[in-house]
PDB file of N, CA and C in Angstrom:
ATOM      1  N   UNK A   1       8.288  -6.044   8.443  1.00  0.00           N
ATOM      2  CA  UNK A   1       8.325  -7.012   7.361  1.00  0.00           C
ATOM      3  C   UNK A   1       9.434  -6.600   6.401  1.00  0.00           C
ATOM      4  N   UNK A   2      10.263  -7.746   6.283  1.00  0.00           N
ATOM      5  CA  UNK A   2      11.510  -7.022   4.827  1.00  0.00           C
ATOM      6  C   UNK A   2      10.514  -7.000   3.710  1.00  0.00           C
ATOM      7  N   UNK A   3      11.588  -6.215   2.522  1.00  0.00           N
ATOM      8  CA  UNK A   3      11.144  -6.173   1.171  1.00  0.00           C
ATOM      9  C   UNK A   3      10.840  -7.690   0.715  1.00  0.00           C
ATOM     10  N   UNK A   4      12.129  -8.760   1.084  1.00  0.00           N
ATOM     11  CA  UNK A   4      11.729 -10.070   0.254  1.00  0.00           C
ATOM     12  C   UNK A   4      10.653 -10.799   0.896  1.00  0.00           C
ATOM     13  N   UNK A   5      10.149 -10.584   1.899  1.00  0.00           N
ATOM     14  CA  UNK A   5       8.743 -10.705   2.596  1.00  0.00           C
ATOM     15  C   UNK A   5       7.887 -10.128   1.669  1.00  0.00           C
ATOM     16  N   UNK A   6       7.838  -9.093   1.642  1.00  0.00           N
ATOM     17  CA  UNK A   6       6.939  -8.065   0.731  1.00  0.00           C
ATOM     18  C   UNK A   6       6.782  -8.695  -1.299  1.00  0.00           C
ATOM     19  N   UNK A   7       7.609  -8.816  -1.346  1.00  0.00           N
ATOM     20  CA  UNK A   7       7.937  -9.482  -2.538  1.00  0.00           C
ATOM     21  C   UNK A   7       7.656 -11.095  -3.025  1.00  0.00           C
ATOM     22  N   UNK A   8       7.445 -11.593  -2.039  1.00  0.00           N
ATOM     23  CA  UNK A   8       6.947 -13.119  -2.258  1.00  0.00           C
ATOM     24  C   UNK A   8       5.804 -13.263  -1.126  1.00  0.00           C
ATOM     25  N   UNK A   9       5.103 -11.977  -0.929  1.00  0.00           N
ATOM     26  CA  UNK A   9       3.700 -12.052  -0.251  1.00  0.00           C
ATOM     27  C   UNK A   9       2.453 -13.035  -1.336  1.00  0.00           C
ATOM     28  N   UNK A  10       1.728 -13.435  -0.727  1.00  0.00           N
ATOM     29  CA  UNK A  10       0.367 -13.772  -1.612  1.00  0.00           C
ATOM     30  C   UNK A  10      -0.321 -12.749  -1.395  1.00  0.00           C
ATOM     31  N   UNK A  11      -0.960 -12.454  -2.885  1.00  0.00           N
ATOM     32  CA  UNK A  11      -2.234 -11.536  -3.046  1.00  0.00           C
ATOM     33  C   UNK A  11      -3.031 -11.650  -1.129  1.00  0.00           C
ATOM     34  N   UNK A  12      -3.838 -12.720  -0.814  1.00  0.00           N
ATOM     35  CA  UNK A  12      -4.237 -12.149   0.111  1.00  0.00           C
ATOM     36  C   UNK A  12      -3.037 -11.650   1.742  1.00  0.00           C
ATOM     37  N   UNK A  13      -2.197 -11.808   1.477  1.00  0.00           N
ATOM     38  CA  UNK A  13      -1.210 -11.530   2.377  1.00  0.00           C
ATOM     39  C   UNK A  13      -0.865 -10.147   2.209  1.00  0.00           C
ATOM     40  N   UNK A  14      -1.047  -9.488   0.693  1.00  0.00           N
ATOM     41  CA  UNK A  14      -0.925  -8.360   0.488  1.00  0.00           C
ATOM     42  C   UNK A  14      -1.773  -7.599   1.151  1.00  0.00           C
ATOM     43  N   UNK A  15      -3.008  -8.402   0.729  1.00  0.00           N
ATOM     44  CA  UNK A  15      -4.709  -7.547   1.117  1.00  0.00           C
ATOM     45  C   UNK A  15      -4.824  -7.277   2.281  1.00  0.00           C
ATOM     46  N   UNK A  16      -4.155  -8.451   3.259  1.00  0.00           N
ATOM     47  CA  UNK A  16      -4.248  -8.041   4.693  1.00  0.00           C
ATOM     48  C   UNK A  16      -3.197  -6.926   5.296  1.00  0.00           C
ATOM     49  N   UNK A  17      -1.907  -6.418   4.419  1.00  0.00           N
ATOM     50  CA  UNK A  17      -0.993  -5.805   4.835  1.00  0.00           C
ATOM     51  C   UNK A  17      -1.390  -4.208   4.302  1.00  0.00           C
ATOM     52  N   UNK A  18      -2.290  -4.495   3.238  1.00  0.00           N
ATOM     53  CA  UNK A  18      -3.183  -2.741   2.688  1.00  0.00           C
ATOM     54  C   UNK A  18      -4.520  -2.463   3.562  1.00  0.00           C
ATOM     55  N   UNK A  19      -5.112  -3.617   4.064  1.00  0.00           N
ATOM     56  CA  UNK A  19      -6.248  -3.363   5.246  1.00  0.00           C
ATOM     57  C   UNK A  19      -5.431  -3.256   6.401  1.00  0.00           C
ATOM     58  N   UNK A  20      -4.487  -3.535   7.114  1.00  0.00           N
ATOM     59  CA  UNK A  20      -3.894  -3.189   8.388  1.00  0.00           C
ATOM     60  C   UNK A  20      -3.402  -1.641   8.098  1.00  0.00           C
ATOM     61  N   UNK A  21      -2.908  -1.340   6.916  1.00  0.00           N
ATOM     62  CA  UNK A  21      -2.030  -0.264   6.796  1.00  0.00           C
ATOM     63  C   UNK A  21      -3.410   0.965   7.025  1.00  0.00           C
ATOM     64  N   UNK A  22      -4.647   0.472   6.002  1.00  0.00           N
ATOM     65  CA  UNK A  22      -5.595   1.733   6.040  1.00  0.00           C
ATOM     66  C   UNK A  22      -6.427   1.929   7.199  1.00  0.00           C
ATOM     67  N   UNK A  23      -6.911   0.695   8.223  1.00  0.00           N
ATOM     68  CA  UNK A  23      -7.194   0.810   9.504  1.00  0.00           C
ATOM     69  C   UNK A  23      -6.282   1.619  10.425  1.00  0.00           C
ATOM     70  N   UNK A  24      -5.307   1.503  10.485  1.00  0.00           N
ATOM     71  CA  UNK A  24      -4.056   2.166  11.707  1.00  0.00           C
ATOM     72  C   UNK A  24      -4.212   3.851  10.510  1.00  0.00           C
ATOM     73  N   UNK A  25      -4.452   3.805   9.449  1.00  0.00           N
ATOM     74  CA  UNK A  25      -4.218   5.321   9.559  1.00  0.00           C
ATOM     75  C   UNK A  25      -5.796   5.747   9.951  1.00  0.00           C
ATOM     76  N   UNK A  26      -6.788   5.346   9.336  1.00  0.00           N
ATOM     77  CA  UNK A  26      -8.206   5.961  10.262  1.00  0.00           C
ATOM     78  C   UNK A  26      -8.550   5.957  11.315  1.00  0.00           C
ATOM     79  N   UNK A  27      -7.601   5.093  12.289  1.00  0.00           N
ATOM     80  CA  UNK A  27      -7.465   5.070  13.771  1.00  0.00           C
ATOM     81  C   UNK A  27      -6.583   6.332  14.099  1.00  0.00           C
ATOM     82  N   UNK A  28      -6.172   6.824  12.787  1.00  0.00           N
ATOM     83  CA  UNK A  28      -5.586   8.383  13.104  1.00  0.00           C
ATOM     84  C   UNK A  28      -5.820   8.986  12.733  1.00  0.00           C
ATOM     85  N   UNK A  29      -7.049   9.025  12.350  1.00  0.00           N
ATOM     86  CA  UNK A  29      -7.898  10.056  11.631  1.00  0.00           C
ATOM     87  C   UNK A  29      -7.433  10.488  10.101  1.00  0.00           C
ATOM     88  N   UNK A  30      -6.761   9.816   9.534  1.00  0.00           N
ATOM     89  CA  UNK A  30      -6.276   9.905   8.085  1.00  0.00           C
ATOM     90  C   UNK A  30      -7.638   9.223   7.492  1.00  0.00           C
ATOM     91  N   UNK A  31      -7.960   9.640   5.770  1.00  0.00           N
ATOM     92  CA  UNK A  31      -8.368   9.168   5.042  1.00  0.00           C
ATOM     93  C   UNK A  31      -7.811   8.319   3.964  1.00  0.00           C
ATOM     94  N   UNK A  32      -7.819   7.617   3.245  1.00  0.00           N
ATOM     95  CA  UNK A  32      -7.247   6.335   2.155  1.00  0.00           C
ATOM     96  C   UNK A  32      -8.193   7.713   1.011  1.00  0.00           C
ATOM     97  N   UNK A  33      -7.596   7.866  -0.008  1.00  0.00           N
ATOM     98  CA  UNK A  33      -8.387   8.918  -1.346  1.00  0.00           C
ATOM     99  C   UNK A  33      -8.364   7.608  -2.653  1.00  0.00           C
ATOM    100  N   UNK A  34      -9.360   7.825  -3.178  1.00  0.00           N
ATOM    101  CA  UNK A  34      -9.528   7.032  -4.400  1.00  0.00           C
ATOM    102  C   UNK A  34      -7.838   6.876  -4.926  1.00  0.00           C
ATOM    103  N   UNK A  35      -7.089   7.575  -5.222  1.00  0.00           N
ATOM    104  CA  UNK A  35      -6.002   7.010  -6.211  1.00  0.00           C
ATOM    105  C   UNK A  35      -5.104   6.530  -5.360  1.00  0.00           C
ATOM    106  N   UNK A  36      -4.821   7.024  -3.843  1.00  0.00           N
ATOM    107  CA  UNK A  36      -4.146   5.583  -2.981  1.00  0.00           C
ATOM    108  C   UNK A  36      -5.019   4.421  -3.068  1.00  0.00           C
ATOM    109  N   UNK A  37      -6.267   3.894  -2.865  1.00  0.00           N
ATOM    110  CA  UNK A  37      -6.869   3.193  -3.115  1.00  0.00           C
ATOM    111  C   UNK A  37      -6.323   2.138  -4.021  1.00  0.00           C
ATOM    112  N   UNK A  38      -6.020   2.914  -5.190  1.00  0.00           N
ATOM    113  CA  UNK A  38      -6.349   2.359  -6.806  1.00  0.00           C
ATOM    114  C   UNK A  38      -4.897   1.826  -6.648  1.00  0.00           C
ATOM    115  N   UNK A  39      -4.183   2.247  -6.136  1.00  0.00           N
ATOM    116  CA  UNK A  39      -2.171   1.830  -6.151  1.00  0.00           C
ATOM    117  C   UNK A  39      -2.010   0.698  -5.022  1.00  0.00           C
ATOM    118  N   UNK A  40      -3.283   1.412  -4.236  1.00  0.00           N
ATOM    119  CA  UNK A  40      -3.066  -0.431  -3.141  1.00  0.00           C
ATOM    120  C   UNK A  40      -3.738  -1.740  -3.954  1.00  0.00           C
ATOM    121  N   UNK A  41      -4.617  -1.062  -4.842  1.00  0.00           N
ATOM    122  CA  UNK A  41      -5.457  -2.595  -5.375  1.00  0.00           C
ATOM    123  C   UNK A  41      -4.209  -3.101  -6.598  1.00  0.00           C
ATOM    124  N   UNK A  42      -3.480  -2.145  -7.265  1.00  0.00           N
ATOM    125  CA  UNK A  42      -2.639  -2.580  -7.884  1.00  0.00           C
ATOM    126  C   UNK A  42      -1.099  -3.492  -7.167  1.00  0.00           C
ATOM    127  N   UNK A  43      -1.085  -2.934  -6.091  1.00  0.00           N
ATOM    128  CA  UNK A  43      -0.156  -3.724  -4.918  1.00  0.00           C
ATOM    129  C   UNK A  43      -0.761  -5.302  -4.934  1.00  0.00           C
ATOM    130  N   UNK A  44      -1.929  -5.150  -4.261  1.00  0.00           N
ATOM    131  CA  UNK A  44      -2.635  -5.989  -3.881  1.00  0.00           C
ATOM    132  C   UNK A  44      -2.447  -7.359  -5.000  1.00  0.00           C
ATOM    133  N   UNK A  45      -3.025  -6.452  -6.076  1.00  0.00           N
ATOM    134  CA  UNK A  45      -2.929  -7.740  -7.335  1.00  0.00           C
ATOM    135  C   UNK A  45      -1.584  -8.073  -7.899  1.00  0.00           C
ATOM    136  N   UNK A  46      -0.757  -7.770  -7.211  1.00  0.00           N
ATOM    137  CA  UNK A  46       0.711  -7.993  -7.997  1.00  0.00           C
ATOM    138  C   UNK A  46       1.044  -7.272  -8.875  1.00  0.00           C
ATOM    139  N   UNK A  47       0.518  -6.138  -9.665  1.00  0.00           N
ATOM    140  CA  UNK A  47       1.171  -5.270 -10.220  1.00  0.00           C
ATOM    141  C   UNK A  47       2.417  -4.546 -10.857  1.00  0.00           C
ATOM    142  N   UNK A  48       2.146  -4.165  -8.871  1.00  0.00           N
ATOM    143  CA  UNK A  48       3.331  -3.237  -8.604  1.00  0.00           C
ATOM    144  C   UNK A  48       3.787  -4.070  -7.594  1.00  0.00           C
ATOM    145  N   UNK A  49       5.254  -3.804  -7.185  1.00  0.00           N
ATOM    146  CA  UNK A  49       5.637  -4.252  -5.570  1.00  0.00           C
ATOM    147  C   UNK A  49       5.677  -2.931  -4.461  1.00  0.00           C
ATOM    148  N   UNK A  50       5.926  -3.689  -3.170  1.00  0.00           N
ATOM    149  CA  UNK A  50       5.551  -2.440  -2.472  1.00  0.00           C
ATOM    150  C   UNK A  50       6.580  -0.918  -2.296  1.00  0.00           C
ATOM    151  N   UNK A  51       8.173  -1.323  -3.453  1.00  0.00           N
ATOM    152  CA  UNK A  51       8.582  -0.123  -3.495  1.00  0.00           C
ATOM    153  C   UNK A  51       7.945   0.829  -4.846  1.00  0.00           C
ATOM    154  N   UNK A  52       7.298   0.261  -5.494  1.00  0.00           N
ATOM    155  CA  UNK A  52       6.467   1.604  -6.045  1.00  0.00           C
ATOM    156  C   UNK A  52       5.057   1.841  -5.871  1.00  0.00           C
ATOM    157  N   UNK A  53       4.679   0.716  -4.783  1.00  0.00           N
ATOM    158  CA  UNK A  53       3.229   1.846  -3.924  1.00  0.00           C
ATOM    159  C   UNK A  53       3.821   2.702  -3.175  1.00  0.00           C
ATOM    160  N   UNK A  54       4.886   2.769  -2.265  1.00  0.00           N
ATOM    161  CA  UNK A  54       5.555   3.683  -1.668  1.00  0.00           C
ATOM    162  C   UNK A  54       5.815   4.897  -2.462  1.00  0.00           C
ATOM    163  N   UNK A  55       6.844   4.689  -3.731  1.00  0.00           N
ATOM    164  CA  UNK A  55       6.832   5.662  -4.381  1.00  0.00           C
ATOM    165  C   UNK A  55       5.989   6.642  -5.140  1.00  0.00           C
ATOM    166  N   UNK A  56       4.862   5.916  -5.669  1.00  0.00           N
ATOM    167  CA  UNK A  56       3.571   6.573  -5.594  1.00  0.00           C
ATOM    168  C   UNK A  56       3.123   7.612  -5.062  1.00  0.00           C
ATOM    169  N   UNK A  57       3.401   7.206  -3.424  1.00  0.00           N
ATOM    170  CA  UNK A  57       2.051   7.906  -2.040  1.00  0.00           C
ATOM    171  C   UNK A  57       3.038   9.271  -2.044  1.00  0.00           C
ATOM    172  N   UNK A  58       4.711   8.898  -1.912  1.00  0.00           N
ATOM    173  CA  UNK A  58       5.526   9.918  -1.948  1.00  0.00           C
ATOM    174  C   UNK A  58       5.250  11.024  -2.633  1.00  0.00           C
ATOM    175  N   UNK A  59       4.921  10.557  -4.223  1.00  0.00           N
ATOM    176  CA  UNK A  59       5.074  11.541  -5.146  1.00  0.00           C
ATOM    177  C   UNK A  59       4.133  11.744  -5.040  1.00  0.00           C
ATOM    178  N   UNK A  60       2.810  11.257  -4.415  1.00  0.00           N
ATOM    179  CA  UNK A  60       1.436  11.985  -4.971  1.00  0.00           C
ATOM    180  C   UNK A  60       1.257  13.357  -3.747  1.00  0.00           C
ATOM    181  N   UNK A  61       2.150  12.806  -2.544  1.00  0.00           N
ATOM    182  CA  UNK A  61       1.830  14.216  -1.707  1.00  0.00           C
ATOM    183  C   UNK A  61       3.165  14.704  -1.130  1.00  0.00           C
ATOM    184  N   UNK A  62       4.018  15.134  -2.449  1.00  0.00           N
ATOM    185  CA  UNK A  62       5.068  15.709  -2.223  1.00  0.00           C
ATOM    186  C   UNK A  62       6.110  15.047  -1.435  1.00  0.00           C
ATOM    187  N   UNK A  63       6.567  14.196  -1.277  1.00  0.00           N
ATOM    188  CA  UNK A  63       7.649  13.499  -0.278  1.00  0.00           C
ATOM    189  C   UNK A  63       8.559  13.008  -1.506  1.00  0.00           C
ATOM    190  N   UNK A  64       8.659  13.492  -2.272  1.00  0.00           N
ATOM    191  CA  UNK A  64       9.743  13.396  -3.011  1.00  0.00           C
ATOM    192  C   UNK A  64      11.161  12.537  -2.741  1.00  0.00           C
TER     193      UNK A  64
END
């Protein structure tokens, strides 16, 4: 999906692109932690766009 995809998503278009994203990682045995959570619901609601949920996940576990 491009960014301007990402950027003129609808809320539930978002919702389905933060539930695909957190299924495929518990299908890899990853967990979703409350404050990724909290940055996807802010995605989700338009907030943020998806280059600072990215930047977020980066900074929250070192990927600087």
């Amino acid at each position: 999906m491009t960014d301007t995809t990402h950027a003129t998503a609808t809320r539930a278009e978002r919702a389905r692109i933060v539930e695909d994203a957190a299924h495929s990682g518990e299908m890899e045995g990853l967990h979703v932690d409350a404050d990724t959570r909290a940055d996807a619901d802010e995605y989700v609601a338009g907030r943020i766009d998806s280059h600072e949920l990215v930047a977020r996940a980066r900074a929250r576990y070192g990927l600087g």
